[in-house]
Protein backbone atom coordinates (compact mmCIF):
# COMPACT_ATOMS: atom_id res chain seq x y z
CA UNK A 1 3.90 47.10 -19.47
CA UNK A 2 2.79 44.54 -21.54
CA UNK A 3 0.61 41.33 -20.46
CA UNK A 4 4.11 39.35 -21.08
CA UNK A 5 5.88 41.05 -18.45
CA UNK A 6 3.41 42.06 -16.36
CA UNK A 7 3.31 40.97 -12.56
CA UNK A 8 0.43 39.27 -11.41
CA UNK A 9 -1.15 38.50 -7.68
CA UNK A 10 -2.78 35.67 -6.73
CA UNK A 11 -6.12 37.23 -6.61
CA UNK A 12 -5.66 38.44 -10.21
CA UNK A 13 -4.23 34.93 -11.87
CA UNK A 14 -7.63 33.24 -10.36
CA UNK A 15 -5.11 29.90 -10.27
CA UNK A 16 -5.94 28.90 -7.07
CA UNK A 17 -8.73 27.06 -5.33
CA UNK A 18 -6.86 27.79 -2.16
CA UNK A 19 -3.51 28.67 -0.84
CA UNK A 20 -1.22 27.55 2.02
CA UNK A 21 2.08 26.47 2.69
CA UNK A 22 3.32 23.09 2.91
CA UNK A 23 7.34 23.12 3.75
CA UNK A 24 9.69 20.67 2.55
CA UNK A 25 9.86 17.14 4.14
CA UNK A 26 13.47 17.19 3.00
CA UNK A 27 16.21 18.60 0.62
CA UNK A 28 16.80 17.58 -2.17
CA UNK A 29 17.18 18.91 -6.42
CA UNK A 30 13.89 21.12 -5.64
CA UNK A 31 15.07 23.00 -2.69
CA UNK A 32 14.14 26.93 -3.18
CA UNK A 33 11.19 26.21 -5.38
CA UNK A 34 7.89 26.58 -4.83
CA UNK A 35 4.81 24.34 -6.58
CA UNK A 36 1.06 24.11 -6.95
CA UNK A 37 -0.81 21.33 -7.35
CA UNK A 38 -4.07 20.98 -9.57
CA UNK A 39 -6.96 19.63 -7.67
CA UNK A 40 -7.47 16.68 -8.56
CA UNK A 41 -4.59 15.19 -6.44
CA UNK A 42 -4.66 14.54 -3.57
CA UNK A 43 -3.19 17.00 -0.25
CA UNK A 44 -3.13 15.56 2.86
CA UNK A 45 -6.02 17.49 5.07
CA UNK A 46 -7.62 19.39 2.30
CA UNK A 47 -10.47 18.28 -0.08
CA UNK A 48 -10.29 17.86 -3.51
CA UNK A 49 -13.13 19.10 -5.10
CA UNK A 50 -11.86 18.04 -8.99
CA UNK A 51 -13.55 21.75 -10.11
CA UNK A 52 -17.21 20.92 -9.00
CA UNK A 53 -18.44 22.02 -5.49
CA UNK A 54 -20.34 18.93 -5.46
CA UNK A 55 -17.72 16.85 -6.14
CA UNK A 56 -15.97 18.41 -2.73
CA UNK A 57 -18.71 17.91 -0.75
CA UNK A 58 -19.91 14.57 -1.20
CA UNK A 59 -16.21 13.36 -0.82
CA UNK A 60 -14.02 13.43 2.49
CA UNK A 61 -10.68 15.40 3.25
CA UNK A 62 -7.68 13.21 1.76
CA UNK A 63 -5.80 11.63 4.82
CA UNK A 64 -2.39 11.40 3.04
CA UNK A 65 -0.64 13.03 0.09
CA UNK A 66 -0.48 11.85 -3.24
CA UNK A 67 2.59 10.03 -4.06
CA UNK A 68 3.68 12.82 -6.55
CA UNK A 69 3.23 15.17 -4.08
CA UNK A 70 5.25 13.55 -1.25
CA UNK A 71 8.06 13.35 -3.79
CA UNK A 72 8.30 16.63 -4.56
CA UNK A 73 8.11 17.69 -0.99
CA UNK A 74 11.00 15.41 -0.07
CA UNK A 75 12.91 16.47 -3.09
CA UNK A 76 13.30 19.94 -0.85
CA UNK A 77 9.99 21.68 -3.11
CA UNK A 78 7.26 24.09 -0.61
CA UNK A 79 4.01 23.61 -2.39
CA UNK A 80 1.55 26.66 -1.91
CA UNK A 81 -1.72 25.99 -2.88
CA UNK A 82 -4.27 23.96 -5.20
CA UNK A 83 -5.15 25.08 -8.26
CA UNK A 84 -8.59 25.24 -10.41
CA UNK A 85 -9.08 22.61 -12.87
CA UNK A 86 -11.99 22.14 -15.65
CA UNK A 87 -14.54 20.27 -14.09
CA UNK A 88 -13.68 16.43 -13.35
CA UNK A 89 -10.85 17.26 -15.40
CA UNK A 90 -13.52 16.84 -18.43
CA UNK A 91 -12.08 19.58 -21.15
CA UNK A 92 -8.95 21.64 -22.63
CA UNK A 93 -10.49 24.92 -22.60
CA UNK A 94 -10.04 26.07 -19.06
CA UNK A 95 -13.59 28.08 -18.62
CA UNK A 96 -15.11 26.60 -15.13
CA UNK A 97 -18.20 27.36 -14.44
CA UNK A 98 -18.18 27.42 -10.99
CA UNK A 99 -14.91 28.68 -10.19
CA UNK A 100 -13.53 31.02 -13.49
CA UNK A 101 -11.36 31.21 -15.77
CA UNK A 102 -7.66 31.22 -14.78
CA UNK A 103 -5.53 33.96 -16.78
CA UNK A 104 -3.69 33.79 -19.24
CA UNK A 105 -1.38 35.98 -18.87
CA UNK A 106 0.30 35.77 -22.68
CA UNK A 107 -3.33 36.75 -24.22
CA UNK A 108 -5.45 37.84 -21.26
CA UNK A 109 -8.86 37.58 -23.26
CA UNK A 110 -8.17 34.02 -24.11
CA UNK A 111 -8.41 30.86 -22.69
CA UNK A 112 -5.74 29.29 -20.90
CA UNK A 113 -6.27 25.95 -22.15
CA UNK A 114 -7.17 22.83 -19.87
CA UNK A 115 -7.93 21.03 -17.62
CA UNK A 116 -5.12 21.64 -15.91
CA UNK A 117 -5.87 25.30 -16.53
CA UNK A 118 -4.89 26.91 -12.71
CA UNK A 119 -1.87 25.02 -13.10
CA UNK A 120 -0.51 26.51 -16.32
CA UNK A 121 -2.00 29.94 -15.37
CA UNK A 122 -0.03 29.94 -11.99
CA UNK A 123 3.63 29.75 -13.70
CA UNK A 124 3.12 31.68 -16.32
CA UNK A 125 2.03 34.50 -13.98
CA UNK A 126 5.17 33.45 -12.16
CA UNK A 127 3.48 32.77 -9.12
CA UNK A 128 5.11 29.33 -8.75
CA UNK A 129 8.53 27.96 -9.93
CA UNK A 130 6.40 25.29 -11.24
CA UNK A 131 3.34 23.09 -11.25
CA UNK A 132 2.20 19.50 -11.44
CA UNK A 133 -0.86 18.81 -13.70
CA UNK A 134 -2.86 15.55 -15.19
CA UNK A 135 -2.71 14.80 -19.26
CA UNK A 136 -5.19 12.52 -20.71
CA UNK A 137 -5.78 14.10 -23.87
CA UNK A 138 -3.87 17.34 -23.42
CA UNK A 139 -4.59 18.65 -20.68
CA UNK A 140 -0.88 19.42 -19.31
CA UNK A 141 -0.20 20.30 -23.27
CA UNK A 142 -2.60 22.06 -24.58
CA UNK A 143 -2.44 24.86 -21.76
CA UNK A 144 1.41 25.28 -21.64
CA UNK A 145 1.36 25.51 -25.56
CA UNK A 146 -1.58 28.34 -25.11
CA UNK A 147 0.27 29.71 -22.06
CA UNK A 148 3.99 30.27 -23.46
CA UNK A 149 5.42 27.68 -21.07
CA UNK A 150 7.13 24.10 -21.05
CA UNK A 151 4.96 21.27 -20.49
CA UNK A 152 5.57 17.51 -20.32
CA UNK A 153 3.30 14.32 -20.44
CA UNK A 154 5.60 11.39 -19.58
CA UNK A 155 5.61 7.99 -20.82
CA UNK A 156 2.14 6.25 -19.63
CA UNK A 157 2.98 4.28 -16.37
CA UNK A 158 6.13 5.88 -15.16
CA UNK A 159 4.64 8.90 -12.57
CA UNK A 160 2.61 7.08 -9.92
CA UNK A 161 -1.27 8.40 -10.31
CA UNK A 162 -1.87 7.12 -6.64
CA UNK A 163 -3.93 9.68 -4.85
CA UNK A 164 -4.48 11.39 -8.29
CA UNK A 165 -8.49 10.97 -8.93
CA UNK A 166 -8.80 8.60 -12.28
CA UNK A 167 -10.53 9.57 -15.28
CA UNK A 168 -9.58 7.47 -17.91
CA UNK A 169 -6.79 5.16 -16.63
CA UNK A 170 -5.39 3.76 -19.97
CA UNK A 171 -4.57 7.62 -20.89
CA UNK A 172 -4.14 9.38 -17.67
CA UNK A 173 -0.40 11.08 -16.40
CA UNK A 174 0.87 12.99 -14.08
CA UNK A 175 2.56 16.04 -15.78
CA UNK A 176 4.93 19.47 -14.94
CA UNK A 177 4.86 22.80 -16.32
CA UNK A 178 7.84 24.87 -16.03
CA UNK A 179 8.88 28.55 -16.90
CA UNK A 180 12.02 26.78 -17.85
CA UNK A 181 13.80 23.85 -19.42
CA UNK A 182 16.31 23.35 -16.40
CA UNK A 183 13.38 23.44 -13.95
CA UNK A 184 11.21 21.35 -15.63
CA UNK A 185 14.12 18.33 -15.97
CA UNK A 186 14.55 18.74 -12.33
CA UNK A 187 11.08 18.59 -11.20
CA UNK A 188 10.47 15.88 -13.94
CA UNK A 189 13.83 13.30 -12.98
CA UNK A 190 12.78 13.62 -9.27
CA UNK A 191 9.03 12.23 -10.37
CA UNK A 192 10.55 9.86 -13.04
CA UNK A 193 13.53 8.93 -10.64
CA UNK A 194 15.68 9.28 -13.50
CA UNK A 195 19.04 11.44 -14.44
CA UNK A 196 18.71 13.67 -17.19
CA UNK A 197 21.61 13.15 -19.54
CA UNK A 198 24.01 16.92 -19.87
CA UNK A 199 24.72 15.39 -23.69
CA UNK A 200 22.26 13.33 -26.20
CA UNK A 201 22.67 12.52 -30.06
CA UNK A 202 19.74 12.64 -31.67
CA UNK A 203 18.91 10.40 -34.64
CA UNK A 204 15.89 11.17 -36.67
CA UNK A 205 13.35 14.09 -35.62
CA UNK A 206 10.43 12.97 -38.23
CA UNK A 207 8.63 16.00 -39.00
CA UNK A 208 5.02 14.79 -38.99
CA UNK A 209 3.24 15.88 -42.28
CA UNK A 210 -0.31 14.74 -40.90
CA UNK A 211 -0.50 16.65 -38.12
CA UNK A 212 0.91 20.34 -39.18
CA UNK A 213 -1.72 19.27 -42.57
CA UNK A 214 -4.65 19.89 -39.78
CA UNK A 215 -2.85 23.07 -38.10
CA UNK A 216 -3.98 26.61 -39.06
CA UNK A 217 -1.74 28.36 -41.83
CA UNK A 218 -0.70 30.87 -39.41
CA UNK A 219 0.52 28.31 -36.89
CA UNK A 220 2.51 26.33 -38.95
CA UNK A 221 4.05 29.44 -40.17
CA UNK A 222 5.33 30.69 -36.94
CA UNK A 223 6.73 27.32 -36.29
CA UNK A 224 8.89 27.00 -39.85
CA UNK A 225 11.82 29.04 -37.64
CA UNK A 226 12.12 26.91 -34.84
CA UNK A 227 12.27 23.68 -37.10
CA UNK A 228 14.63 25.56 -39.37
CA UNK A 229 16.87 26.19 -36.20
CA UNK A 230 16.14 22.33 -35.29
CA UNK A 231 17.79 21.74 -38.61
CA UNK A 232 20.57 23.56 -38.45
CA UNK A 233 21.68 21.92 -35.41
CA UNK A 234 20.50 18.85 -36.87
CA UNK A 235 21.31 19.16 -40.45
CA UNK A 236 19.47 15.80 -42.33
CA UNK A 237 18.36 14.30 -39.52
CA UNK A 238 15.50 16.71 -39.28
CA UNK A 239 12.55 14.88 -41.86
CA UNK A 240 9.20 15.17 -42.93
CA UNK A 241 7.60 11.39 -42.74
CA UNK A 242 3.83 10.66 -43.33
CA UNK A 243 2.08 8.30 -40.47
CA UNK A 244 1.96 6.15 -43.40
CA UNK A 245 5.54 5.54 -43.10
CA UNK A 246 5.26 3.63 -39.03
CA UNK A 247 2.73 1.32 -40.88
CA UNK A 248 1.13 0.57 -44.24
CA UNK A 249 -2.71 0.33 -43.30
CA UNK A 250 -4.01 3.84 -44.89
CA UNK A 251 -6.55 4.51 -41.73
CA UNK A 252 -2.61 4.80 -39.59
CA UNK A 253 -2.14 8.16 -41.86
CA UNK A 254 -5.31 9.71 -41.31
CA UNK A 255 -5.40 11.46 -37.59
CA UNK A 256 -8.95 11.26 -37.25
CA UNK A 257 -8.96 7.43 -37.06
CA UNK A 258 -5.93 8.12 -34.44
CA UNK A 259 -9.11 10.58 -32.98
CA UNK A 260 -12.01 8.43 -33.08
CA UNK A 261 -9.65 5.21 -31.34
CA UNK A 262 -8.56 7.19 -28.66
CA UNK A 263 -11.89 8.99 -27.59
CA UNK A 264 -13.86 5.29 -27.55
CA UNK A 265 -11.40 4.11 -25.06
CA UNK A 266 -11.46 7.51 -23.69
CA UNK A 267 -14.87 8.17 -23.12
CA UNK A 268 -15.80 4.70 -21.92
CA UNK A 269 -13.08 4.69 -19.42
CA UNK A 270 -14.73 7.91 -18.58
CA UNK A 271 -18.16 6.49 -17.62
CA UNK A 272 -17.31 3.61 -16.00
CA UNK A 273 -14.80 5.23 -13.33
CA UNK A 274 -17.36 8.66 -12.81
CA UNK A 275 -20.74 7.40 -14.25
CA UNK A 276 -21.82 5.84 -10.46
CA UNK A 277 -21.13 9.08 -9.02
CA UNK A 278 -23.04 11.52 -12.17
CA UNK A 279 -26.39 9.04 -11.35
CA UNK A 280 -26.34 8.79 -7.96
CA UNK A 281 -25.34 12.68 -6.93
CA UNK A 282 -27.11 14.22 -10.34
CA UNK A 283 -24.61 16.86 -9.43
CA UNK A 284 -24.89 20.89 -11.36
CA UNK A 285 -22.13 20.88 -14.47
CA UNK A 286 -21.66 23.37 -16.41
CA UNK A 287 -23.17 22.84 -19.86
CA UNK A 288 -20.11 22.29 -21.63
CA UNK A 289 -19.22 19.59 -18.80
CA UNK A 290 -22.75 18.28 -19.22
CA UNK A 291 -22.54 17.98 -22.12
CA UNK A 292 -19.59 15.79 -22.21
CA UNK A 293 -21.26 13.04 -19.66
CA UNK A 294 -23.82 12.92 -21.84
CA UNK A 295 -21.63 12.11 -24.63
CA UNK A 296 -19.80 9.65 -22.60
CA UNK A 297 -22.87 7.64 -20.97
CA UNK A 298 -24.20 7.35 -24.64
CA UNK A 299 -20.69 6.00 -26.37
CA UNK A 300 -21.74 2.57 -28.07
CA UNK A 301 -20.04 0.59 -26.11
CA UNK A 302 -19.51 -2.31 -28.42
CA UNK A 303 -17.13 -0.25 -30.15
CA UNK A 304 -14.29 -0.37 -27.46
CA UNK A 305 -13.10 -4.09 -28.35
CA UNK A 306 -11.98 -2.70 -31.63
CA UNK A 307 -10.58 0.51 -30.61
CA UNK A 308 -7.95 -1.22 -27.81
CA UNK A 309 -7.00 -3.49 -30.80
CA UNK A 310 -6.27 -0.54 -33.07
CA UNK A 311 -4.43 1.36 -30.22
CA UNK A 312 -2.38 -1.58 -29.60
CA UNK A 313 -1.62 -2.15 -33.33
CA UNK A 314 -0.75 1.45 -33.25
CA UNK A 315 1.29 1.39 -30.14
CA UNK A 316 3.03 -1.65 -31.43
CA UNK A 317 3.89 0.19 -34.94
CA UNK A 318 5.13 3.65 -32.75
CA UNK A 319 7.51 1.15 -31.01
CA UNK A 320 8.64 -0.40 -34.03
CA UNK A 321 9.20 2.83 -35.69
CA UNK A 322 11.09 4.88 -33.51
CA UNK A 323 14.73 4.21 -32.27
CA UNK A 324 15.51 4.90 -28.77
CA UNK A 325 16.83 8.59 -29.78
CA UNK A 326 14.25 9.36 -32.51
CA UNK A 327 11.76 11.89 -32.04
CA UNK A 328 8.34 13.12 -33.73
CA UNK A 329 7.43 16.60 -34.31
CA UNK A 330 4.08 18.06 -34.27
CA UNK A 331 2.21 21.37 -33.52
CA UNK A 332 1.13 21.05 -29.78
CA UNK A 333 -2.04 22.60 -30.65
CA UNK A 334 -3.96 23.62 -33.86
CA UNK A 335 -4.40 27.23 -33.06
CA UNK A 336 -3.19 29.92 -30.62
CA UNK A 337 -5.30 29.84 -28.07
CA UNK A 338 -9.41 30.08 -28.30
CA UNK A 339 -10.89 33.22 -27.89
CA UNK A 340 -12.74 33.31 -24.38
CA UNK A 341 -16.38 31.84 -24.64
CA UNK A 342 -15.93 30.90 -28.18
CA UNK A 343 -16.08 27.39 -27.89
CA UNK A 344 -20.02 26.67 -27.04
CA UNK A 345 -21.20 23.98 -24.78
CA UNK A 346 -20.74 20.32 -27.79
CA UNK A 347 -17.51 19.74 -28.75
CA UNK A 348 -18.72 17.36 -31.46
CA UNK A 349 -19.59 20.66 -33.48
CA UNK A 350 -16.79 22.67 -33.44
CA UNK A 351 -13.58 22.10 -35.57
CA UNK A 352 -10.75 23.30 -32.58
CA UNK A 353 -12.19 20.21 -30.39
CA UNK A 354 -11.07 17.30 -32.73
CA UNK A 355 -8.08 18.59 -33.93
CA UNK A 356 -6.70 19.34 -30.65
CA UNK A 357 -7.36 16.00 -29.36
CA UNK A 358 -6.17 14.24 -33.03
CA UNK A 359 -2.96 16.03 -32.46
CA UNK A 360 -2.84 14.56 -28.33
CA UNK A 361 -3.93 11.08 -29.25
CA UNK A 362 -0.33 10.03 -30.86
CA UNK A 363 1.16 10.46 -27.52
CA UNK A 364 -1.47 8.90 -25.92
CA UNK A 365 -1.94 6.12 -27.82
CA UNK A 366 1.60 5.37 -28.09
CA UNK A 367 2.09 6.17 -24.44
CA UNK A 368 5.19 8.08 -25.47
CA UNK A 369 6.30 10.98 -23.38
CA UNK A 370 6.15 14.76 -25.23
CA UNK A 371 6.90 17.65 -24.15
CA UNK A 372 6.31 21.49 -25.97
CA UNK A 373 7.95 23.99 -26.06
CA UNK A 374 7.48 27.42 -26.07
CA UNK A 375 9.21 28.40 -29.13
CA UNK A 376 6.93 30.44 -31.54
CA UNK A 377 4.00 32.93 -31.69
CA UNK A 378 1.27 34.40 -33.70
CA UNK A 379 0.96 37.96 -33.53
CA UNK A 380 2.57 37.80 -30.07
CA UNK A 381 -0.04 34.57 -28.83
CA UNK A 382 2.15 31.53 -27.66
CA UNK A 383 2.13 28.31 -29.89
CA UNK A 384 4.39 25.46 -28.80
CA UNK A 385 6.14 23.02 -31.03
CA UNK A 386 6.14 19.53 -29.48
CA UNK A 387 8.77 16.60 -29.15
CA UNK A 388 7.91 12.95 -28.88
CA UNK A 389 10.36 10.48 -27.53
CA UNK A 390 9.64 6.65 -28.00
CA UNK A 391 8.41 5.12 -25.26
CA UNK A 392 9.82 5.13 -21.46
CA UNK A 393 13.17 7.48 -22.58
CA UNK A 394 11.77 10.34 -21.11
CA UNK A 395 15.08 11.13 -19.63
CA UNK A 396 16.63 11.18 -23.15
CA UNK A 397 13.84 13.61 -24.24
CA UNK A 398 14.78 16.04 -21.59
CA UNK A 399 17.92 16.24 -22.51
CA UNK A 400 16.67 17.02 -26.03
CA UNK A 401 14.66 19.59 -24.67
CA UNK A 402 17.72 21.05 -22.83
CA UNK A 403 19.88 21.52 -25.43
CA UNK A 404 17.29 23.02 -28.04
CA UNK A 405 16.17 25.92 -25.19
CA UNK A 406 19.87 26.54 -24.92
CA UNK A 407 20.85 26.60 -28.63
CA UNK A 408 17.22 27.26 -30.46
CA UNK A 409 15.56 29.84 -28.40
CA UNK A 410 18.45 32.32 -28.66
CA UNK A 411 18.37 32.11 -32.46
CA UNK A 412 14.55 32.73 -32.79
């Protein structure tokens, strides 16, 4: 039995925090399905301890849901636990040091990807029918790409984050992973309160060059046959455009300036929401979460006037660009997943760390919704290919996503 097909307990996915069951508060499009929720949103009468023991105990029990949570529980869904999440939600590796590392159950002796690492790990051990996660900078995308699973981040704004703890508000989502397409447009039109159309007609799907120019050889071979199936159901419409082409300044076409905007904003968004509560508790992090505060309490600050006018230039341009049933294509992730504790503790020196998060910042800059899909692999590791839809037609880009699992992943 391979580690594809294998079945996993509980006590061997390392997903959860904690288990219980919460019944359904009604009926609804989830009825029969089962959820976890990563712990940094709130459950009515448990703590959230956002991966850090400290965190849990210098913070009382929640006294009522989140709001995502109460709508999936009236929407007829049983959630059954909370799972582990990187620390403060502070990284896309997955590796906590306090609680473990949550399997991966494509590539056991790699990483699952995070933060919303429990999450990912807990349907793709098929322990849950599916799972609600955060995404600031990947952290619903990254692990469902490393995980063989579908993942969305929806448009910025459209998912309530009440009772979700903040991190970086400008950035931060509410997302779903799901083993399949049809679950994950259920789960994700009962959060959007939206209807996912049964038929779309797409217009453009503009094949990013930038982004698969910073992807790994091997990666962007394995996903040449899913955007060759693309284009056969799509015939011309499928194109290869340059960032260059959504706006003429020559810093739009090179990702790292699309990198360096977003983690300004980021990081000092960061500080300012957690920094009061990193002084005054001096709680233990991990190093690699250490690490990270340190790089966020030291950001120069005088750069973030400049960095929210670039993202809104950019956001602006993204608008502009994109017709209400365009999409943009990218790699979800650089690489197949990391190799477990081959990261290290700064993500300033490694190479995986700003390319992942170059290749999340178009989304979330553009506050467009994505989702990726699990459509390719190297040497039997998962690598998704992502869709981008402009800006609040997230129902549109479910459909989308529909219609290639039905017609794309039989053909590859």
């Amino acid at each position: 039995m391979t580690a594809s097909n294998k079945k996993y307990t509980i006590e061997e996915s390392n997903a959860f925090i904690e288990t219980f069951n919460i019944n359904p508060k009604g009926s609804g499009a989830l009825n029969g399905l089962r959820f976890a929720v990563k712990d940094i949103i709130d459950i009515e009468g448990y703590q959230t301890s956002c991966g850090n023991p400290y965190w849990r105990d210098s913070h009382p029990v929640a006294v009522a849901n989140a709001v995502c949570v109460d709508q999936l529980l009236y929407a007829g869904g049983q959630c059954i636990g909370k799972t582990v999440t990187d620390e403060l939600a502070f990284s896309l590796d997955g590796e906590n040091f306090f609680y473990g590392t949550p399997l991966n159950p494509k590539s056991p002796e790699r990483v699952p990807g995070g933060s919303s690492s429990g999450s990912a790990s807990a349907v793709a051990c098929g322990l849950v029918d599916f799972a609600i996660g955060t995404d600031t900078g990947g952290s619903v995308r990254v692990p469902a790409s490393n995980c063989g699973i579908f993942g969305m981040r929806p448009s910025h704004g459209f998912i309530s984050v009440a009772g979700v703890n903040p991190f970086a508000p400008t950035f931060d989502t509410v997302g779903v992973f799901a083993r399949s397409s049809d679950i994950l447009a259920k789960v994700a039109s009962v959060l959007l309160a939206c209807d996912v159309p049964s038929t779309v007609e797409v217009g453009t799907v503009h094949v990013v060059k930038e982004a698969f120019a910073i992807a790994d050889l091997e990666v962007v071979g394995a996903l040449s046959a899913p955007i060759e199936q693309l284009r056969r159901i799509s015939g011309d419409k499928v194109k290869e455009m340059s960032l260059l082409e959504i706006n003429s300044d020559a810093q739009l076409s090179d990702l790292q300036t699309w990198l360096n905007t977003h983690s300004t904003i980021q990081w000092a968004e960061i500080w300012s929401c957690l920094g009061s509560w990193v002084e005054y508790v001096k709680p233990e992090f991990g190093p690699r979460i250490k690490r990270n505060f340190e790089l966020t309490k030291n950001l120069d600050r005088g750069k973030i006037l400049e960095a929210i006018r670039r993202r809104e230039v950019y956001f602006r341009s993204l608008k502009s660009f994109l017709r209400n049933n365009d999409l943009l294509c990218i790699p979800t992730a650089p690489s197949v997943a990391p190799l477990k504790g081959s990261l290290g503790s700064d993500r300033t020196t490694c190479t995986y760390y700003p390319r992942a998060l170059s290749l999340t910042s178009i989304a979330g800059i553009g506050r467009l919704p994505q989702v990726t899909l699990p459509l390719a692999d190297v040497n039997c590791v998962p690598i998704g290919l992502s869709l981008l839809a402009s800006h609040g037609h997230d129902a549109f880009l479910l459909g989308v996503v529909q219609m290639i699992a039905s017609q794309v992943l039989q053909h590859i």
